[in-house]
Protein backbone atom coordinates (compact mmCIF):
# COMPACT_ATOMS: atom_id res chain seq x y z
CA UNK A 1 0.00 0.00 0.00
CA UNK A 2 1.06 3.26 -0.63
CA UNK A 3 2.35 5.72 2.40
CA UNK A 4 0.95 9.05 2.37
CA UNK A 5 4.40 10.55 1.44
CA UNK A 6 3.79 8.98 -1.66
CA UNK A 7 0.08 10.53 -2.42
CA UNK A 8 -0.19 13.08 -4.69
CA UNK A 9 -1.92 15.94 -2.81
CA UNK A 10 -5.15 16.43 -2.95
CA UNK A 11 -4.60 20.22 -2.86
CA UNK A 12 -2.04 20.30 -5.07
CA UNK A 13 -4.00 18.16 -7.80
CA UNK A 14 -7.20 20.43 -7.82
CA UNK A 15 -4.80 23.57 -7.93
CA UNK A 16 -3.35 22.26 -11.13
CA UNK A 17 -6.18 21.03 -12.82
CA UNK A 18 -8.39 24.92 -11.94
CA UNK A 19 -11.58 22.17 -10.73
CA UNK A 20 -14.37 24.39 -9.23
CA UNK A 21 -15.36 21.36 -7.47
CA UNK A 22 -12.59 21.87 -5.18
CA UNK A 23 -14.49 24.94 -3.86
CA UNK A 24 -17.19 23.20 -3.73
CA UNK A 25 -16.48 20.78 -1.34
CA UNK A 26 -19.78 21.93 0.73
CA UNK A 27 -18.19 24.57 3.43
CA UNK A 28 -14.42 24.21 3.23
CA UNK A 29 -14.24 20.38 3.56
CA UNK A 30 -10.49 19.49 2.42
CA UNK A 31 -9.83 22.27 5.92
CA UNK A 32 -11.85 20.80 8.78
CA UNK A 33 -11.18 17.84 10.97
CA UNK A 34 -13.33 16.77 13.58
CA UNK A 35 -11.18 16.76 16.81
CA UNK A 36 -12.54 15.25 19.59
CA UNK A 37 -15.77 14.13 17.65
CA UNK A 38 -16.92 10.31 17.66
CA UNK A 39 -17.94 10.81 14.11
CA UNK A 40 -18.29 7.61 12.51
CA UNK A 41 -19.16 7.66 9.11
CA UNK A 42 -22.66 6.88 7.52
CA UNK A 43 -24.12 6.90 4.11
CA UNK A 44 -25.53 9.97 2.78
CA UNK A 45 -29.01 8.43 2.14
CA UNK A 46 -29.36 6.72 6.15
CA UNK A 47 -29.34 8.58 9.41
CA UNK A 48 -28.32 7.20 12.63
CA UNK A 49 -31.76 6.52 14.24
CA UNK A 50 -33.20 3.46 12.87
CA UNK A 51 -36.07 2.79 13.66
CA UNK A 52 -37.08 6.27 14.94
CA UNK A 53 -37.72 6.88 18.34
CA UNK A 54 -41.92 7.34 17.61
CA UNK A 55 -43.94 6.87 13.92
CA UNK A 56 -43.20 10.65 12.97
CA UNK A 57 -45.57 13.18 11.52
CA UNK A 58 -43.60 14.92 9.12
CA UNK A 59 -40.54 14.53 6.83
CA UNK A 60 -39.13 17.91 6.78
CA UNK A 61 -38.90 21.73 7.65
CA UNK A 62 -39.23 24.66 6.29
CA UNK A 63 -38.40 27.06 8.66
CA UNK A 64 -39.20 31.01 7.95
CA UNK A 65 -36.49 32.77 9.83
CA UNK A 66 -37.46 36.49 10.39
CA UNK A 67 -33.91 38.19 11.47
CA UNK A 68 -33.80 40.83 13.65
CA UNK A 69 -36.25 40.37 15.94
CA UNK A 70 -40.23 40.82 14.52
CA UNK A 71 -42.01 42.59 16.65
CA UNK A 72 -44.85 40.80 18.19
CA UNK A 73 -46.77 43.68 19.37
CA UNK A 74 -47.14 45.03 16.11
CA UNK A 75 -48.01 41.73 14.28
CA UNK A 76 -49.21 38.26 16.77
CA UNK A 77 -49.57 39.75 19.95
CA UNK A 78 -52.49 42.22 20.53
CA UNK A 79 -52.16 44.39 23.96
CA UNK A 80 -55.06 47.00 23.99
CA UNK A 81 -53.67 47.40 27.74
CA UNK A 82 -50.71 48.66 26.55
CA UNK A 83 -52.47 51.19 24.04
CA UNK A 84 -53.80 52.57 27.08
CA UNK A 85 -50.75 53.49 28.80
CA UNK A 86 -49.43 54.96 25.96
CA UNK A 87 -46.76 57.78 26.84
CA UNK A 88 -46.96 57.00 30.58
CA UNK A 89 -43.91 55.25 32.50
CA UNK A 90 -43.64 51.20 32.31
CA UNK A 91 -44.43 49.88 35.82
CA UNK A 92 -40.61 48.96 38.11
CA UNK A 93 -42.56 46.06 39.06
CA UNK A 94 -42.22 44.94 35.17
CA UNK A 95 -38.69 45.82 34.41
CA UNK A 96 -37.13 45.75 37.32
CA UNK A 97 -34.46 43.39 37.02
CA UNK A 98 -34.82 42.59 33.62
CA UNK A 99 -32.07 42.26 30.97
CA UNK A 100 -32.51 45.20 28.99
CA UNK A 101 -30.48 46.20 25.89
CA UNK A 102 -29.72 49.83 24.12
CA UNK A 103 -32.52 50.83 26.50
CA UNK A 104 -30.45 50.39 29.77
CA UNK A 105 -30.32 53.64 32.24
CA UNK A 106 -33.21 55.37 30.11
CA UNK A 107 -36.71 56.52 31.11
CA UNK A 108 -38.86 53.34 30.55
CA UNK A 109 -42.26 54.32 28.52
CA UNK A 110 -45.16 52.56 27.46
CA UNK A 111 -45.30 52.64 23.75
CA UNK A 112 -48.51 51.65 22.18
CA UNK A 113 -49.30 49.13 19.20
CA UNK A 114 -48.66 50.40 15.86
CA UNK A 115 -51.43 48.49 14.18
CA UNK A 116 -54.55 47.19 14.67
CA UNK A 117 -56.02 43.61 14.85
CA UNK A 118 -58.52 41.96 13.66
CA UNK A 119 -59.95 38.49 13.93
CA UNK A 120 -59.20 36.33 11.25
CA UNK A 121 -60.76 32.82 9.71
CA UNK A 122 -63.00 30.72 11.26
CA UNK A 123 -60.78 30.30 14.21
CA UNK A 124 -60.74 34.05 14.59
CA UNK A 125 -57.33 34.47 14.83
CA UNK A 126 -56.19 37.70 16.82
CA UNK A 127 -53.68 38.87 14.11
CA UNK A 128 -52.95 42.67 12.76
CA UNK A 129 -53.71 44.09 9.76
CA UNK A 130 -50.59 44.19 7.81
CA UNK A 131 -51.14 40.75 7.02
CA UNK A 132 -53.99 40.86 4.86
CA UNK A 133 -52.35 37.20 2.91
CA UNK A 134 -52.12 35.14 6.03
CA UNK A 135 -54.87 36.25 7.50
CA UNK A 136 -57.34 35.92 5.12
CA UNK A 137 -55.99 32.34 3.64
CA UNK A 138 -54.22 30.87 6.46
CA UNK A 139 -55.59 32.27 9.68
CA UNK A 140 -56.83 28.86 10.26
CA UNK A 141 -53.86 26.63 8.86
CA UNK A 142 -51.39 28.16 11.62
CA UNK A 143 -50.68 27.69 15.41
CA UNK A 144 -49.19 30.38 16.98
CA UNK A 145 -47.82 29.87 20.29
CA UNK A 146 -47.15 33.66 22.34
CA UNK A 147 -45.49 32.61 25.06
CA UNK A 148 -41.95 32.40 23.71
CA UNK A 149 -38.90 33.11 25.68
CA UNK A 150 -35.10 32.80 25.42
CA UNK A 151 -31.85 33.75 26.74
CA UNK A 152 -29.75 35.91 24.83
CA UNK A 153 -30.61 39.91 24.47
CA UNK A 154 -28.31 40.29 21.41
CA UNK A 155 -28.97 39.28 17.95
CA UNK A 156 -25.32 37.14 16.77
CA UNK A 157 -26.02 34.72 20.24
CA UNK A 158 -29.68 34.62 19.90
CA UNK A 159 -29.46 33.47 16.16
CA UNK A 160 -26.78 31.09 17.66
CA UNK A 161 -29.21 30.08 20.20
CA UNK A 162 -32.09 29.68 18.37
CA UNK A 163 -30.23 27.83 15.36
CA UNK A 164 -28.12 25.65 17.52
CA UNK A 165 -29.03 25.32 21.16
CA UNK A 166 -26.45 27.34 22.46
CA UNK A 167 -25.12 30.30 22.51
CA UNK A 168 -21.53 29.24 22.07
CA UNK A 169 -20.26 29.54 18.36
CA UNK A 170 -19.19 25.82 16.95
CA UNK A 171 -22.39 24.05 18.35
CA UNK A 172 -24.46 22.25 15.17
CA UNK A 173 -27.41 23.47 13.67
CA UNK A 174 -30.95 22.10 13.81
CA UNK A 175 -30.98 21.07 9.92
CA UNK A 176 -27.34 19.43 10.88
CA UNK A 177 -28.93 17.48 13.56
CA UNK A 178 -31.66 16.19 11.70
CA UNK A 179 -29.68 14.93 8.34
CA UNK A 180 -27.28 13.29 11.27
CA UNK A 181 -30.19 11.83 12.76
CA UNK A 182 -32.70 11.11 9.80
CA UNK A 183 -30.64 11.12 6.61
CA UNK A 184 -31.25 12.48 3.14
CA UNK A 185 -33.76 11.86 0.75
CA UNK A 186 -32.23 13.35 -2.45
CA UNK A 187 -29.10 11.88 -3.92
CA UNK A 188 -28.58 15.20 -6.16
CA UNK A 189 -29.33 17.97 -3.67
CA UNK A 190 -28.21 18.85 -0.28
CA UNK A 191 -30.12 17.86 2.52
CA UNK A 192 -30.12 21.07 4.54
CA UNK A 193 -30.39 24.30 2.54
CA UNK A 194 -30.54 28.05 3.74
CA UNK A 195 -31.53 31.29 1.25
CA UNK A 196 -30.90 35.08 2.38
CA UNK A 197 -33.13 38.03 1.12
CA UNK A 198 -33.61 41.38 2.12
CA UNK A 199 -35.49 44.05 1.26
CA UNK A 200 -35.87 47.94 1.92
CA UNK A 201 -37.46 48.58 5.19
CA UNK A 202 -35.47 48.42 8.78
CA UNK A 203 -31.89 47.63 9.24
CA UNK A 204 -30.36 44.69 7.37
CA UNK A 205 -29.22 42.52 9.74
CA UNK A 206 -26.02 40.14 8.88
CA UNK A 207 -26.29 36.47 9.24
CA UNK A 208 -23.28 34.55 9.47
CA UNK A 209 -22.28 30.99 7.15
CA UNK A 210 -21.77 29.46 10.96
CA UNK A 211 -25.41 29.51 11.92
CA UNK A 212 -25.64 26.91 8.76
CA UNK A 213 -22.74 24.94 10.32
CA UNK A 214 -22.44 21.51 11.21
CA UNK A 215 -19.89 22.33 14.29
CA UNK A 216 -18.71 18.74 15.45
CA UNK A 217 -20.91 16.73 13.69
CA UNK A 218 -19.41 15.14 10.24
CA UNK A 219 -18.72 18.23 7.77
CA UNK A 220 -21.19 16.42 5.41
CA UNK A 221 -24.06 17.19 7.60
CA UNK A 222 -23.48 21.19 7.32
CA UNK A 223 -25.87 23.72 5.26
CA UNK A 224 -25.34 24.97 1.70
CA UNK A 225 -26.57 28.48 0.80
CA UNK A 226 -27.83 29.21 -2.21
CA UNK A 227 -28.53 32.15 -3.67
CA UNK A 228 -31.55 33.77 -5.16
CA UNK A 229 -29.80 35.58 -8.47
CA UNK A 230 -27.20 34.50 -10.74
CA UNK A 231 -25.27 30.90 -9.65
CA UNK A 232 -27.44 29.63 -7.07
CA UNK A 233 -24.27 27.89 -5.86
CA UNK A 234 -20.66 29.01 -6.52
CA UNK A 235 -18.33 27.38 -7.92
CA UNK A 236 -20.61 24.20 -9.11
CA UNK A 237 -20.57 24.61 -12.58
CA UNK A 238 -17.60 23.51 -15.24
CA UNK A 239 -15.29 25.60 -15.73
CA UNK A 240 -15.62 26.95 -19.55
CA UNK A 241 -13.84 24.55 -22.14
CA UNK A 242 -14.36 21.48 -19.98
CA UNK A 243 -17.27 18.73 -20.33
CA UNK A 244 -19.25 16.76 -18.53
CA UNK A 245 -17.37 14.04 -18.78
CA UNK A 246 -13.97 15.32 -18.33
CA UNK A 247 -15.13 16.75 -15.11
CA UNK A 248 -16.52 12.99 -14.31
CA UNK A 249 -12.64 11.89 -15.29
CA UNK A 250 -10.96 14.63 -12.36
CA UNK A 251 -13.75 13.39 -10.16
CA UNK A 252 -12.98 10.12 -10.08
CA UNK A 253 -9.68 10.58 -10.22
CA UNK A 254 -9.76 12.72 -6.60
CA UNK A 255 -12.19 10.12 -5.41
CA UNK A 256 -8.98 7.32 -6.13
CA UNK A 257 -6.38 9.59 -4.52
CA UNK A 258 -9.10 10.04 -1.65
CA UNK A 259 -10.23 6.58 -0.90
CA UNK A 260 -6.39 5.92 -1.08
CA UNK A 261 -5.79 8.20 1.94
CA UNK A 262 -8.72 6.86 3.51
CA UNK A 263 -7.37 3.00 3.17
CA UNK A 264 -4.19 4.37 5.35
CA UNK A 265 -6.03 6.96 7.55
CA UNK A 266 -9.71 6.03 8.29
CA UNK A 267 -10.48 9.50 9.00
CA UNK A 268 -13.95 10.06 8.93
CA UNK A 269 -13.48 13.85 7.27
CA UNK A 270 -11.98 11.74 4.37
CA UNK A 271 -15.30 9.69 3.62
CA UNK A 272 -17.24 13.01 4.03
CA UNK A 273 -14.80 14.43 0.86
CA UNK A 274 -16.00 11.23 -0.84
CA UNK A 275 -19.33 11.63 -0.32
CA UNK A 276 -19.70 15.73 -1.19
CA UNK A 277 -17.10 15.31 -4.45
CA UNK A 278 -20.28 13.28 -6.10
CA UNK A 279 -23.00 15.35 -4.61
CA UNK A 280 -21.12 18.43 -6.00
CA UNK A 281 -20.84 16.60 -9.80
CA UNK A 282 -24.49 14.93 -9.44
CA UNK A 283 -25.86 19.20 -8.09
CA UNK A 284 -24.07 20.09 -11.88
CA UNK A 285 -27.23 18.62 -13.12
CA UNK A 286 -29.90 19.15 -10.29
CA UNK A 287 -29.47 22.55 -9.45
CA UNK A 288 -30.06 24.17 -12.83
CA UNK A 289 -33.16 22.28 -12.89
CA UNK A 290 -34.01 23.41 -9.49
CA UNK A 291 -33.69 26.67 -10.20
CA UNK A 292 -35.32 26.64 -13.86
CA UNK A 293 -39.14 28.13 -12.65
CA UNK A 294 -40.14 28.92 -16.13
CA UNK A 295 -42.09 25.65 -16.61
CA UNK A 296 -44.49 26.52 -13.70
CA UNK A 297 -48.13 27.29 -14.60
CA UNK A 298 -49.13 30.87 -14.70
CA UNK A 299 -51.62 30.52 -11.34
CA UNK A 300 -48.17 29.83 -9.02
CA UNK A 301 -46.29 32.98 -10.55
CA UNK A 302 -49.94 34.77 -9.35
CA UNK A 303 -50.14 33.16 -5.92
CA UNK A 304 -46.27 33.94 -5.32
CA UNK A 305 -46.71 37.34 -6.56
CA UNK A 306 -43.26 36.77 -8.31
CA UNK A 307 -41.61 35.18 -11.70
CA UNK A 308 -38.60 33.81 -9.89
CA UNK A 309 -35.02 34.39 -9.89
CA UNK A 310 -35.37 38.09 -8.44
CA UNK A 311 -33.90 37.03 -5.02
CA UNK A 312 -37.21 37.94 -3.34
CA UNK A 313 -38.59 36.19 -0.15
CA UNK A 314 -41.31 35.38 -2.41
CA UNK A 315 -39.14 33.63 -5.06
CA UNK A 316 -36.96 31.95 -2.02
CA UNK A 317 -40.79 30.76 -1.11
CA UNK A 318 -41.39 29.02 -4.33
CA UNK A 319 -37.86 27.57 -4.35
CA UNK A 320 -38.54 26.12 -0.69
CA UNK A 321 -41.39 24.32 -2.04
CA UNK A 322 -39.47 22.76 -5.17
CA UNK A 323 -37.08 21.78 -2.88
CA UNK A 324 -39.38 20.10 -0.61
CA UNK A 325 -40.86 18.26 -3.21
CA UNK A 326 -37.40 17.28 -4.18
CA UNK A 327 -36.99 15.59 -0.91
CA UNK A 328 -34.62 18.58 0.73
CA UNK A 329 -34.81 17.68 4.68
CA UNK A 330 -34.53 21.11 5.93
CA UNK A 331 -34.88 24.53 4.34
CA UNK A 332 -34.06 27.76 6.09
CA UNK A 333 -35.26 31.36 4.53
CA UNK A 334 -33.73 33.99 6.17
CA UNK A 335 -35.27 37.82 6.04
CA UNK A 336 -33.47 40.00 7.04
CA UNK A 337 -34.99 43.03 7.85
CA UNK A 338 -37.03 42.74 11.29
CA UNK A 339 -34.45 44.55 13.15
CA UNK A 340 -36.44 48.04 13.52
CA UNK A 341 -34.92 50.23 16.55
CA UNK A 342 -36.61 53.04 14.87
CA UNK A 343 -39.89 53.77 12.98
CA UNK A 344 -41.58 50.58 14.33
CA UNK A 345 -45.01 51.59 12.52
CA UNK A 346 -43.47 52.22 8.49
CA UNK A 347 -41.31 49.44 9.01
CA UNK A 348 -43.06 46.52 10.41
CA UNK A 349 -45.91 47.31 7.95
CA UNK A 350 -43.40 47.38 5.13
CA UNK A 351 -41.45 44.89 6.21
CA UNK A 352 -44.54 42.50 6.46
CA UNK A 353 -45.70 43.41 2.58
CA UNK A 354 -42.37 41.62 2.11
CA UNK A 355 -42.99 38.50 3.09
CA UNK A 356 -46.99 38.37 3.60
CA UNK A 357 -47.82 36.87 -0.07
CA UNK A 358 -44.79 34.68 0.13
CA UNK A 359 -45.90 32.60 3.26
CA UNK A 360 -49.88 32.79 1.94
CA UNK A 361 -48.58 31.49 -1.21
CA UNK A 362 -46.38 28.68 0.53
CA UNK A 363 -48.94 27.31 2.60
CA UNK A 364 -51.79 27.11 -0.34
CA UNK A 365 -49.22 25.44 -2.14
CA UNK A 366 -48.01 22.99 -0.40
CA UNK A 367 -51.88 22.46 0.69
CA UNK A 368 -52.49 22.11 -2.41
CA UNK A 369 -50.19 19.32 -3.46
CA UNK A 370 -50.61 17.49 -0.14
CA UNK A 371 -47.33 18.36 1.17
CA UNK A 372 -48.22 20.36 4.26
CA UNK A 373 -49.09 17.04 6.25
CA UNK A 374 -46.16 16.36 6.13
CA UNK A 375 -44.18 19.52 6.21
CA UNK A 376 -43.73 21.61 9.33
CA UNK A 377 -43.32 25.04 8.82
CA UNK A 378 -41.90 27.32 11.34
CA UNK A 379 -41.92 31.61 11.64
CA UNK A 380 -40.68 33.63 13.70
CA UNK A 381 -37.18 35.35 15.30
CA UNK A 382 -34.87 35.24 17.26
CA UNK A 383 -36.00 37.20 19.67
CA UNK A 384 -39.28 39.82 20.25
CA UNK A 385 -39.08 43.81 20.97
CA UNK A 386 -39.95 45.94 23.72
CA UNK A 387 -43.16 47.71 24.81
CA UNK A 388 -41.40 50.28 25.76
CA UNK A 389 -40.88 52.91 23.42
CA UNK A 390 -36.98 53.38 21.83
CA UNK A 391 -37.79 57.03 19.98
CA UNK A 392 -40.60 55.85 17.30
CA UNK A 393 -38.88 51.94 17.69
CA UNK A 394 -38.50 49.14 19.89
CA UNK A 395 -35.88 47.64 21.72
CA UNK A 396 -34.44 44.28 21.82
CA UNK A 397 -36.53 41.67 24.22
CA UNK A 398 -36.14 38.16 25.13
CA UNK A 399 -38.83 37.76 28.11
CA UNK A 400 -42.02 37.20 25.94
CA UNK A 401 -42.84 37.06 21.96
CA UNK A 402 -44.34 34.74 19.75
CA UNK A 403 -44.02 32.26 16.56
CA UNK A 404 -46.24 30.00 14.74
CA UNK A 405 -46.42 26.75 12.97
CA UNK A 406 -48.22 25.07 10.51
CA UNK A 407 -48.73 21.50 8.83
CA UNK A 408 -46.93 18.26 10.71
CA UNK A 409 -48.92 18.23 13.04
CA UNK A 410 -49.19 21.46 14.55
CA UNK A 411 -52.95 22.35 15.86
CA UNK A 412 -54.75 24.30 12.88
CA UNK A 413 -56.35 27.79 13.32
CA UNK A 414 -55.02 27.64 16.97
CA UNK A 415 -53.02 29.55 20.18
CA UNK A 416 -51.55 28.95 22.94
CA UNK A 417 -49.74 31.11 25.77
CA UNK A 418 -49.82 34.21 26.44
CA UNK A 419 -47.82 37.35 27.56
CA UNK A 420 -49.26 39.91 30.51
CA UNK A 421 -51.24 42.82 29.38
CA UNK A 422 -48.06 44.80 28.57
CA UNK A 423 -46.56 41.98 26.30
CA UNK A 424 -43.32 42.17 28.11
CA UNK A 425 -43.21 38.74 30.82
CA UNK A 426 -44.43 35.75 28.90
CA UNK A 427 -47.03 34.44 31.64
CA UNK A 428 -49.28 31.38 30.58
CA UNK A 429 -47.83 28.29 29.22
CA UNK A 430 -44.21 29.40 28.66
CA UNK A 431 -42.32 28.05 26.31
CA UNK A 432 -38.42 27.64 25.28
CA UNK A 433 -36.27 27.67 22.57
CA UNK A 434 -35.32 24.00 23.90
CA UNK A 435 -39.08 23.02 24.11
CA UNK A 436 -39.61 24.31 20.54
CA UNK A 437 -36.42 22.06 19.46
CA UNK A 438 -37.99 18.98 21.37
CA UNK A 439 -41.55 19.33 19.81
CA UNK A 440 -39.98 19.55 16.16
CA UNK A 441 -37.56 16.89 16.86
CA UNK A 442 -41.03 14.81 18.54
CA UNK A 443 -42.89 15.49 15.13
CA UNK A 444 -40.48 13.72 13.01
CA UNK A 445 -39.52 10.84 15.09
CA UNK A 446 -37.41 11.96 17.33
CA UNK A 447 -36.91 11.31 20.96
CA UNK A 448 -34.70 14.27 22.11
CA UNK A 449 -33.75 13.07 25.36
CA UNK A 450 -32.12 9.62 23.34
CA UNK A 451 -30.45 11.93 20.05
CA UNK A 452 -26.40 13.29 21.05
CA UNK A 453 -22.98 13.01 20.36
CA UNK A 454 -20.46 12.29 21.73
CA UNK A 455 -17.78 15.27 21.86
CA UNK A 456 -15.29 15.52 23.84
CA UNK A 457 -16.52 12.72 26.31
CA UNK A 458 -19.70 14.68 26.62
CA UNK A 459 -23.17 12.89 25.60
CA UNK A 460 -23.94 16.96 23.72
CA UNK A 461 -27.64 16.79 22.29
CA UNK A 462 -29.60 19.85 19.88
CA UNK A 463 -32.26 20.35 23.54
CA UNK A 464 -28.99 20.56 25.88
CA UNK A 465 -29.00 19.44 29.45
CA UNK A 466 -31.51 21.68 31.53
CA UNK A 467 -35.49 20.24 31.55
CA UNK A 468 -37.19 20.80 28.42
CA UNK A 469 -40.34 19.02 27.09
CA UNK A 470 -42.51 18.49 24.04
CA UNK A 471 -45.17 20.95 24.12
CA UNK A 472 -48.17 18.27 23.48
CA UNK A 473 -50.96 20.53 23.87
CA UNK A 474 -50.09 22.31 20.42
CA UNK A 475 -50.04 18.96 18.33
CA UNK A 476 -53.24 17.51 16.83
């Protein structure tokens, strides 16, 4: 057998031959090594839970990340208590205590809802106006649960928490978890994939690769962004002059001088190369095909309020759903403009026109096809904003907001929890981060107390350590 000394290096081979596959290695690949990590391999297509923990309810997630912290008094959470008190100081008894962010040391004021609410569907949902989409097609298809808490007042460790678990950079995130846990169902796509859009209103707030990562899991297990306008994924097609099956030649070539290295080494970060070298060549293929919209009927471009391939939320929406149908485990659409410190009113309403026809749109679709059953779908932020007034904006708050769910099942055209009458202390039926982890995990077969890894002689699991539960009233 051949010593390593006497490999050609792997490095040194894609260098030469100018392979964009090499960059595509799914999140720097040929760099990482998982220290520490019992990180056996497995195939691409099998998890490590078999049989599931429970028959699950769903196959997959789409989760609708709203970054930079929605406000839930101006969109889930009406306080007519709090309209009152307009102008007049917040009560000590309410903040006292509290952790506070850019508001810390100032005068503490009551500022009012922005927007009104109406009741919605036949459930008569409580939800405000600038959601004329969702509230007139899907008041009755979602659960929202107001009661929400967590435990980071900053936006880069509340992401972290909310994605991860933790607020410590290098943890996994959920959609790494689950392909660990559950596998993939496509052979020619990724099984966890995020999308970024933006728009004009609020502050655009930054989202970093790592909240996609797979910290100490196996590399292979790790997100894959792609974006909304020109090469949904860099670096994946041919370079010019070079055909499809010359490229198949250099694959298989690096997959010789890899499985080579992996006959002397047995390192598990080897196998993952392996594994993302093909996915790369067989996403040559997929992806364009993925992204090619232009054979969908007329009626979806109406519903979606979009043609495609304008990086919109709305487009990312229609993508989600073509990857879910193409068997995509996980699928995280960030927006980034919730972060509104100032001008609470213009911004959450214009903020909301954003995204408002997008979600409609995904839920009648997927309704449509049969796919919400089966697909969870999850909104909300990372954290919720102040009562108190910050200028003609809210602050940063992590003691009470609110997200919702649909299909999986979630309980249709319901709610649960509740904040007090100022929206600040969430009060009835709390619920954590960790609990929300635990009841997604629950839906798809997933005990969360029996799912970890072991790293660095630690049993680490997605839910942590401290008591958590499924929250069972909310599931049909």
């Amino acid at each position: 057998m051949l010593s390593v000394s006497d490999l050609v290096s792997r490095r040194t081979f894609l260098q030469r031959q100018g392979i964009s596959l090499g960059s595509m290695a799914l999140g720097s690949l040929l760099a990482r090594t998982s220290v520490g990590a019992d990180s056996s391999p497995t195939t691409a297509s099998k998890g490590t839970i078999n049989p599931l923990h429970f028959a699950p309810r769903a196959k997959r997630i789409i989760w609708l990340y709203m970054a930079g912290g929605m406000t839930h008094l101006e969109t889930f959470d009406h306080k007519p208590k709090l309209a009152e008190l307009h102008g007049q100081p917040m009560p000590e008894s309410i903040t006292k205590g509290q952790q506070i962010a850019q508001l810390q040391g100032q005068k503490l004021n009551c500022f009012a809802p922005q927007h009104a609410f109406r009741q919605w569907g036949q459930s008569g949902q409580s939800i405000s106006e600038i959601w004329p989409n969702l509230g007139a097609k899907c008041a009755d298809d979602i659960c929202i649960v107001r009661s929400l808490s967590t435990e980071a007042i900053n936006h880069d460790p509340a992401h972290t928490f909310m994605n991860t678990g933790s607020m410590n950079s290098g943890r996994p995130a959920m959609g790494s978890w689950l392909l660990y846990g559950l596998g993939a169902e496509s052979e020619n796509l990724p099984g966890f994939v995020v999308m970024v859009s933006t728009g004009k209103y609020g502050q655009r707030q930054p989202i970093a690769a790592r909240q996609w990562h797979s910290g100490f899991l196996p590399g292979q297990y790790q997100g894959v962004e792609f974006r909304g306008t020109g090469d949904p994924v860099l670096y994946v097609g041919n370079p010019k002059g070079v055909s499809t099956g010359q490229q198949r030649e250099v694959v298989d070539a690096i997959q010789s001088l890899n499985g080579l290295a992996q006959q002397r080494l047995d390192d598990p970060e080897i196998a993952t190369r392996i594994r993302q070298y093909e996915l790369a060549f067989r996403m040559q293929t997929s992806v364009p095909e993925l992204m090619d919209v232009s054979k969908e009927p007329q009626h979806v471009f109406d519903l979606y309020g979009t043609k495609g391939g304008d990086g919109s939320f709305a487009s990312n929406c229609l993508l989600a759903r073509r990857l879910a149908e193409r068997g995509v485990r996980f699928i995280q659409l960030y927006h980034r403009d919730w972060d509104h410190h100032g001008a609470v009113k213009a911004h959450s309403e214009g903020t909301a026109k954003e995204v408002d026809q997008g979600v409609a749109a995904l839920i009648t679709d997927l309704k449509q096809r049969d796919m919400l059953k089966d697909t969870i779908i999850v909104f909300g932020s990372e954290f919720g904003r102040t009562p108190m007034a910050q200028g003609d904006g809210r602050d940063h708050h992590l003691a009470g907001f609110t997200m919702w769910f649909a299909g999986g099942g979630f309980k249709p055209g319901f709610h649960y929890g509740a904040t007090d009458e100022f929206g600040y202390h969430a009060v009835e039926n709390r619920v954590s981060v960790h609990d929300v982890h635990a009841t997604l995990l629950h839906l798809l077969g997933i005990d969360h107390q029996r799912f970890s890894f072991k790293f660095q002689g630690l049993d680490s699991r997605l839910t942590g350590v401290e008591p958590c539960r499924v929250v069972s009233e909310i599931l049909t």
